[in-house]
Protein backbone atom coordinates (compact mmCIF):
# COMPACT_ATOMS: atom_id res chain seq x y z
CA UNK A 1 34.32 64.56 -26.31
CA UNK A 2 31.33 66.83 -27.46
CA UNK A 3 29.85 66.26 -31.45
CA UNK A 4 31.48 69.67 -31.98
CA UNK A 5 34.97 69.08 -31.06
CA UNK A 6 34.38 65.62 -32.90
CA UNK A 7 33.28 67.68 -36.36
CA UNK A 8 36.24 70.02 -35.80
CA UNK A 9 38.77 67.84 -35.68
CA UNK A 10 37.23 65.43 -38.81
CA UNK A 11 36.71 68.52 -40.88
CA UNK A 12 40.97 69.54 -40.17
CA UNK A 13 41.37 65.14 -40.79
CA UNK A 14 39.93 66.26 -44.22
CA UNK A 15 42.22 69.06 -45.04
CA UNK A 16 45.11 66.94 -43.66
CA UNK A 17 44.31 64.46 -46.19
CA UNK A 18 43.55 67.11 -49.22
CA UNK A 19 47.05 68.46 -48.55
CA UNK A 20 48.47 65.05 -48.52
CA UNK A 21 47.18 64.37 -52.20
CA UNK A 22 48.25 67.68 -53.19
CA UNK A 23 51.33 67.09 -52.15
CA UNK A 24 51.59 63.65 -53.76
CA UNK A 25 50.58 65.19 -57.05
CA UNK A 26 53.03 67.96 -57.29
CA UNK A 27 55.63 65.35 -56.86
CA UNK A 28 56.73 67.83 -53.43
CA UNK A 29 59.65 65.72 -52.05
CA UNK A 30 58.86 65.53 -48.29
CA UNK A 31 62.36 64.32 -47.46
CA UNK A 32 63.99 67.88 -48.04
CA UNK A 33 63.74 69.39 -44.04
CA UNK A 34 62.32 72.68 -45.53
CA UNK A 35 59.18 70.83 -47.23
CA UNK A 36 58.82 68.31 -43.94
CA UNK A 37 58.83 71.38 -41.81
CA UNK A 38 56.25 73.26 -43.88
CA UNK A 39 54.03 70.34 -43.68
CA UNK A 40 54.28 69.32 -40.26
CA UNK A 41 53.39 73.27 -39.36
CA UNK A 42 50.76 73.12 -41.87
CA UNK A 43 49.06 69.64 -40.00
CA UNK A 44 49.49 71.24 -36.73
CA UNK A 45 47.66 74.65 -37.56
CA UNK A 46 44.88 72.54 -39.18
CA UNK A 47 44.45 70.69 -35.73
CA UNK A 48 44.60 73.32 -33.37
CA UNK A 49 42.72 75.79 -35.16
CA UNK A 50 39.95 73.42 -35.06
CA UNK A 51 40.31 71.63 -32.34
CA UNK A 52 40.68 74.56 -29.91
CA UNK A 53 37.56 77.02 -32.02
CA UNK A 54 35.23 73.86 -31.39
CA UNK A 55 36.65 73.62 -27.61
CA UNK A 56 36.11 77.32 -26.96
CA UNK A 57 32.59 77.56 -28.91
CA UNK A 58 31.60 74.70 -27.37
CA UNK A 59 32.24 75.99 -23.60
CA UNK A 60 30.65 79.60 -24.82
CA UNK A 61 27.61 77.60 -24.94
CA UNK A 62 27.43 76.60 -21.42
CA UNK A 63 29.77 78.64 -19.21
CA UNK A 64 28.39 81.56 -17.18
CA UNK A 65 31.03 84.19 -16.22
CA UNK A 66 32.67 84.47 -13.14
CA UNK A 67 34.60 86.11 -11.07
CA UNK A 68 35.68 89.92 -9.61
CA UNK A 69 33.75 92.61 -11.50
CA UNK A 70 36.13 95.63 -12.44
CA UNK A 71 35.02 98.27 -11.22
CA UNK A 72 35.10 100.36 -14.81
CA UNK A 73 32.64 99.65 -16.88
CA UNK A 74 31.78 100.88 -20.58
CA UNK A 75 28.05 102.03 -21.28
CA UNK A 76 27.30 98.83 -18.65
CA UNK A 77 29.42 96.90 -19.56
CA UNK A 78 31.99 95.59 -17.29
CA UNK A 79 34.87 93.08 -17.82
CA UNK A 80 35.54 89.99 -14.68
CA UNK A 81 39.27 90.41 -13.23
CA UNK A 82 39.96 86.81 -14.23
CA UNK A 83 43.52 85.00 -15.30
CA UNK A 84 44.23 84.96 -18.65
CA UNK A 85 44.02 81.30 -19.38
CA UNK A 86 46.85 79.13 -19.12
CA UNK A 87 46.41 77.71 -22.45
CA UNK A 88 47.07 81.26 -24.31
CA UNK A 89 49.54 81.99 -21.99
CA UNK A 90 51.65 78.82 -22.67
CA UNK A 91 50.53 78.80 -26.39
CA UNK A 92 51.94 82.55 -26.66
CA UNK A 93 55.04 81.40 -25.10
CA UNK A 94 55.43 78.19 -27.29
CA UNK A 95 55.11 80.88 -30.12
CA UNK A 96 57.38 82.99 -29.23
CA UNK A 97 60.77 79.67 -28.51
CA UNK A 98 59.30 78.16 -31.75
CA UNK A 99 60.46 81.38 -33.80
CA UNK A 100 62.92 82.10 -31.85
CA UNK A 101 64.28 78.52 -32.99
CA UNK A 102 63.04 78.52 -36.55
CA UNK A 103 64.86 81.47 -37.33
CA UNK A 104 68.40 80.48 -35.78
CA UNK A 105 68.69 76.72 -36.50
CA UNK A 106 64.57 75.11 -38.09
CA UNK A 107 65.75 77.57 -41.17
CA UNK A 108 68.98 79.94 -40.07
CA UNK A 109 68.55 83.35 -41.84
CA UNK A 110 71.85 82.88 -43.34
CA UNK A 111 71.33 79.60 -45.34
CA UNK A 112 70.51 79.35 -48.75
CA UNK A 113 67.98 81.70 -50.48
CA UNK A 114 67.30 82.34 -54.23
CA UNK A 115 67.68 86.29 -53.60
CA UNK A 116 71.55 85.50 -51.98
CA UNK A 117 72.00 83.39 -55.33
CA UNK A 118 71.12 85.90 -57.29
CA UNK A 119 73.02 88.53 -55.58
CA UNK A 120 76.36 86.02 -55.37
CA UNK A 121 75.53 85.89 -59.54
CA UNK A 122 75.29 89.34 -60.42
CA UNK A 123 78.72 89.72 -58.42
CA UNK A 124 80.20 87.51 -60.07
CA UNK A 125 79.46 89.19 -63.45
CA UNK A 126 79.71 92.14 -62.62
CA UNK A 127 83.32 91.79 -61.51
CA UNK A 128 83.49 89.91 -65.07
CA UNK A 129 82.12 92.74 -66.58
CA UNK A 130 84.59 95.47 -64.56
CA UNK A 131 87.52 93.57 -65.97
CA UNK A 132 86.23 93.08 -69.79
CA UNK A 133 85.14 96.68 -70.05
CA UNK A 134 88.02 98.03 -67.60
CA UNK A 135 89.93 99.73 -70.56
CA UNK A 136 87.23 100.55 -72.82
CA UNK A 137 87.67 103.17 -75.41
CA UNK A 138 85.40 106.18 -75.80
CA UNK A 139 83.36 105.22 -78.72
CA UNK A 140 82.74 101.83 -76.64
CA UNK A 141 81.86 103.97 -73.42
CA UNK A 142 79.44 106.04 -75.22
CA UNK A 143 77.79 103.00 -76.74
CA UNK A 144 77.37 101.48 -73.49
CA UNK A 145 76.24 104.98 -71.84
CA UNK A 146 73.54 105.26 -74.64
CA UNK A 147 71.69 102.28 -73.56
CA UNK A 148 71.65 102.71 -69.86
CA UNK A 149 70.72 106.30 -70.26
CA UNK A 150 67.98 105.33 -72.66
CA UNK A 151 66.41 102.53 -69.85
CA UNK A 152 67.41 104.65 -66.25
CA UNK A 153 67.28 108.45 -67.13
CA UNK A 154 64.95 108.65 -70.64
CA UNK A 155 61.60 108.16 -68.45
CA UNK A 156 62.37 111.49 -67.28
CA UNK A 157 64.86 113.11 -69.18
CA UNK A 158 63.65 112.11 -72.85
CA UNK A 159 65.48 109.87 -74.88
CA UNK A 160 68.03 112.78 -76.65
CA UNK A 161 68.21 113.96 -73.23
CA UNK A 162 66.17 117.85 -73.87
CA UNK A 163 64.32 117.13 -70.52
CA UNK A 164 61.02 116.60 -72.04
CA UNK A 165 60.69 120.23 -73.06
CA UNK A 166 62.08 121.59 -70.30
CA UNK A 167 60.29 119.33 -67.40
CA UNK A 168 63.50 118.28 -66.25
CA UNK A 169 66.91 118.67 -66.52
CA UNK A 170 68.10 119.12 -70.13
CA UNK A 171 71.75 117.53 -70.95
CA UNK A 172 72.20 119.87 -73.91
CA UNK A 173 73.03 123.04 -71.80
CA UNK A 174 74.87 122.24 -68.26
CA UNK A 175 72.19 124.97 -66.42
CA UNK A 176 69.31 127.49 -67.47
CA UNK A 177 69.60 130.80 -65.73
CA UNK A 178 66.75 130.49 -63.85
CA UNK A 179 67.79 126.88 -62.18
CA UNK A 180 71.08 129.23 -61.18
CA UNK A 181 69.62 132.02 -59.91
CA UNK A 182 67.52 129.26 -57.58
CA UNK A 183 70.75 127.70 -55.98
CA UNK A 184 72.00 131.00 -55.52
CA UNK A 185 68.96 132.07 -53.64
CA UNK A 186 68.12 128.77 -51.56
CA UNK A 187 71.69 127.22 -51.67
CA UNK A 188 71.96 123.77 -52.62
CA UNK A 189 73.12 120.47 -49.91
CA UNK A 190 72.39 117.58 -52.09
CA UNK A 191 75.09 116.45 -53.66
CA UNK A 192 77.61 115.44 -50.60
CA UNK A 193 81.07 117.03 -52.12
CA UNK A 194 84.24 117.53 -49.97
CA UNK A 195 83.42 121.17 -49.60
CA UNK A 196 80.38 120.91 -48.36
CA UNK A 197 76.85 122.59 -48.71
CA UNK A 198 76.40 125.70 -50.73
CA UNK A 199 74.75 128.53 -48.07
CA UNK A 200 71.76 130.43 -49.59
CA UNK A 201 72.05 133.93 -50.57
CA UNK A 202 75.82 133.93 -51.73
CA UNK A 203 74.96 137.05 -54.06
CA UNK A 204 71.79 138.68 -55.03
CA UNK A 205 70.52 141.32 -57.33
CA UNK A 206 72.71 141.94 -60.16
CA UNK A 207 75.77 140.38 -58.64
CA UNK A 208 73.50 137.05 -58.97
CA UNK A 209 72.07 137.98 -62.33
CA UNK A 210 75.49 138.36 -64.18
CA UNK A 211 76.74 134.83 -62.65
CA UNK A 212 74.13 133.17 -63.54
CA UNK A 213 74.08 134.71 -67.54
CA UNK A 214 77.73 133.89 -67.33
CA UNK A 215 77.42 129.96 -66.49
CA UNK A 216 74.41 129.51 -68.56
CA UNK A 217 75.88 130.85 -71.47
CA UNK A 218 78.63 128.14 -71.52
CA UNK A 219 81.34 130.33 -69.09
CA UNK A 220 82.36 132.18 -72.49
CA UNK A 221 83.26 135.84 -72.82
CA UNK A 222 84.36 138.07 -69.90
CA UNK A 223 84.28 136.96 -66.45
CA UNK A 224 81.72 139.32 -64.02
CA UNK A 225 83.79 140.20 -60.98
CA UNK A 226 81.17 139.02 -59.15
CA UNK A 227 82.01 135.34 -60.12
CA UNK A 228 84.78 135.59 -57.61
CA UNK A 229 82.48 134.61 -55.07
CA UNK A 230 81.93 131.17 -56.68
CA UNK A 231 85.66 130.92 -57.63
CA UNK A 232 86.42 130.22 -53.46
CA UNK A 233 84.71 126.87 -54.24
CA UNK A 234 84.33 126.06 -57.64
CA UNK A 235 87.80 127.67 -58.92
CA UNK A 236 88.70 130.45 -61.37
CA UNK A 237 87.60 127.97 -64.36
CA UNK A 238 84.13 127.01 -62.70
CA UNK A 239 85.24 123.34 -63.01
CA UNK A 240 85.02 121.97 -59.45
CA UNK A 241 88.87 122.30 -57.71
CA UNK A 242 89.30 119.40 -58.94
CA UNK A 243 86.64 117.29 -57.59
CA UNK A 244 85.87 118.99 -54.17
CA UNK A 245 82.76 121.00 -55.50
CA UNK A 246 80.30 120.34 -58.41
CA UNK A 247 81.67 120.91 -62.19
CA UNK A 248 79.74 124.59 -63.56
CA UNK A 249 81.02 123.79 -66.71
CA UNK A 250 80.36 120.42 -68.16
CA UNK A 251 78.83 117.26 -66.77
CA UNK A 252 82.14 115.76 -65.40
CA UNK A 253 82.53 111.82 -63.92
CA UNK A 254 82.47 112.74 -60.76
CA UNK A 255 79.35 115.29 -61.04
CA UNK A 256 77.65 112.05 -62.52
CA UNK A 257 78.78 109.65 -60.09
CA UNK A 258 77.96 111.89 -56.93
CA UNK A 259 74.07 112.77 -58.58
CA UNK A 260 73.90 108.93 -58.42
CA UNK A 261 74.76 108.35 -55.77
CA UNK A 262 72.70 110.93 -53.51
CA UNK A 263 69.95 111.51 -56.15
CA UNK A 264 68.64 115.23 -56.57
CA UNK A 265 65.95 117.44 -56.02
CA UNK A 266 64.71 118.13 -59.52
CA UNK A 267 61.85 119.95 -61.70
CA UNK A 268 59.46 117.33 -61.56
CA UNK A 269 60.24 115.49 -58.71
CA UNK A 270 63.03 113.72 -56.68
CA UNK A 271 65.56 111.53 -58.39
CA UNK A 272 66.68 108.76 -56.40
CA UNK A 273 69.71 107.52 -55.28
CA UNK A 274 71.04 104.98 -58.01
CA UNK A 275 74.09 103.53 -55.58
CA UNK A 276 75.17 100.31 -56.05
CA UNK A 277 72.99 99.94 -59.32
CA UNK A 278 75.46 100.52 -61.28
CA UNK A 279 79.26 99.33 -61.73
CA UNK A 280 82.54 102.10 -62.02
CA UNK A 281 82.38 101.58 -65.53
CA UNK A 282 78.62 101.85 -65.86
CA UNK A 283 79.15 105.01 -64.20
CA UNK A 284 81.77 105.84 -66.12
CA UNK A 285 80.19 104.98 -69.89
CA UNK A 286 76.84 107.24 -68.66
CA UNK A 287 79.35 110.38 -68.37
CA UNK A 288 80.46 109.97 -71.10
CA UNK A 289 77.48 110.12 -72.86
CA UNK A 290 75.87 112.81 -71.12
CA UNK A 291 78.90 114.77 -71.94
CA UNK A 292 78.49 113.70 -75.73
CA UNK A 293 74.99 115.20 -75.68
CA UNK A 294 75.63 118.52 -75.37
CA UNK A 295 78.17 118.32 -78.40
């Protein structure tokens, strides 16, 4: 055995030992499998990294190449036809069973994790919390909608819910004319209700002007004749056929719980899906306060 491979394999003796001490001080219990694994993986990367660099820099030193010249070549440069060798090969391989077993039995992806604790906890309340706050009155539900509108939707909406001046949606009003008069031109597909997408172009000119001053000013006063168009959908009252399009006239539950769960293209940007972030009754309380707001 060449001085090289000798130094290798005394420098990855050193390391060994460093990691031992380590170990020792950090009181690691190397009785759990888990920790005896990660060691034992750790000890054999130290040796083979070393052992095999000092082998292979060791025979660069004094091999000449051999073998079939291919006939391609690169600015002179040509590569031999030669076997990859069998140590790669088999290495590659040993790679390739060793994960293969790791993942299914050395450490099964279904055993124990601190993420599928955490997820089995939050369950567990959650379901806790369902039943506590199943029959909640509204004063509670607004309460609770306050503070998880004032952590998820103030960033962008502003904390009394104007849409920062206008840069996004403001809860006060249910639409400005101009965000109507854009669905009616482009149509609108986000919001996955029973009825489907909205085509573009369902009225223009002043057909689309006098539907869109009707809904933004709150649906009060005569009804243009040209609203009839939206009626098919949305029914005579604007509110939604009773859940199988979006609510024109007030930010309903299930306008809230569909926006959350599909997110929407908005003024400043797109607002992400918030399914499965929040319980029924999370859903639910935020509604309810939303609907408060523009009181």
């Amino acid at each position: 055995m060449n001085a090289l491979v000798i130094k290798a394999l005394a420098f990855a003796a050193v390391l060994i030992v460093g990691t031992l001490i380590v170990v020792k001080q950090m009181n690691i219990d190397l009785s759990d499998p888990i920790n005896a694994l990660t060691m034992l993986g750790a000890i054999a990367i130290a040796v083979l990294s070393f052992g095999v660099s000092a082998k292979y820099i060791a025979q660069m030193k004094t091999d000449t190449a051999q073998g079939e010249l291919a006939e391609e070549n690169w600015d002179g440069i040509g590569e031999y036809k030669n076997e990859l060798p069998a140590g790669w090969a088999y290495s590659f391989l040993g790679t390739l069973i060793w994960a293969l077993w790791y993942f299914q039995w050395g450490y099964p992806v279904n055993a124990y994790s601190q993420i599928g604790e955490w997820n089995k906890e939050t369950k567990a309340y959650n379901e806790k919390f369902e039943a506590v706050h199943k029959n909640a009155d509204k004063a509670t539900l607004q309460q609770m909608g306050e503070s998880i509108f004032l952590v998820q939707c103030a960033p962008c909406h502003g904390t009394t819910g104007d849409g920062l001046s206008g840069k996004a949606q403001d809860f006060g009003s249910r639409m400005t004319k101009e965000q109507i008069l854009y669905t009616i031109e482009h149509g609108s597909s986000q919001l996955g209700y029973p009825m489907g997408a909205m085509p573009p172009g369902m009225a223009s000119g002043k057909d689309a002007e006098d539907i869109a001053a009707y809904i933004a000013g709150g649906m009060k006063g005569e009804q243009p004749a040209s609203f009839a168009t939206c009626a098919g959908c949305h029914g005579a009252d604007g509110k939604g056929n009773n859940g199988m399009s979006p609510n024109l006239a007030a930010y309903d539950l299930t306008l809230v719980q569909h926006t959350l769960e599909h997110g929407k293209k908005g003024m400043i940007g797109k607002m992400p899906s918030f399914k499965t972030r929040m319980t029924p009754v999370q859903e639910k309380a935020l509604a309810e306060y939303i609907q408060s707001l523009k009181n």
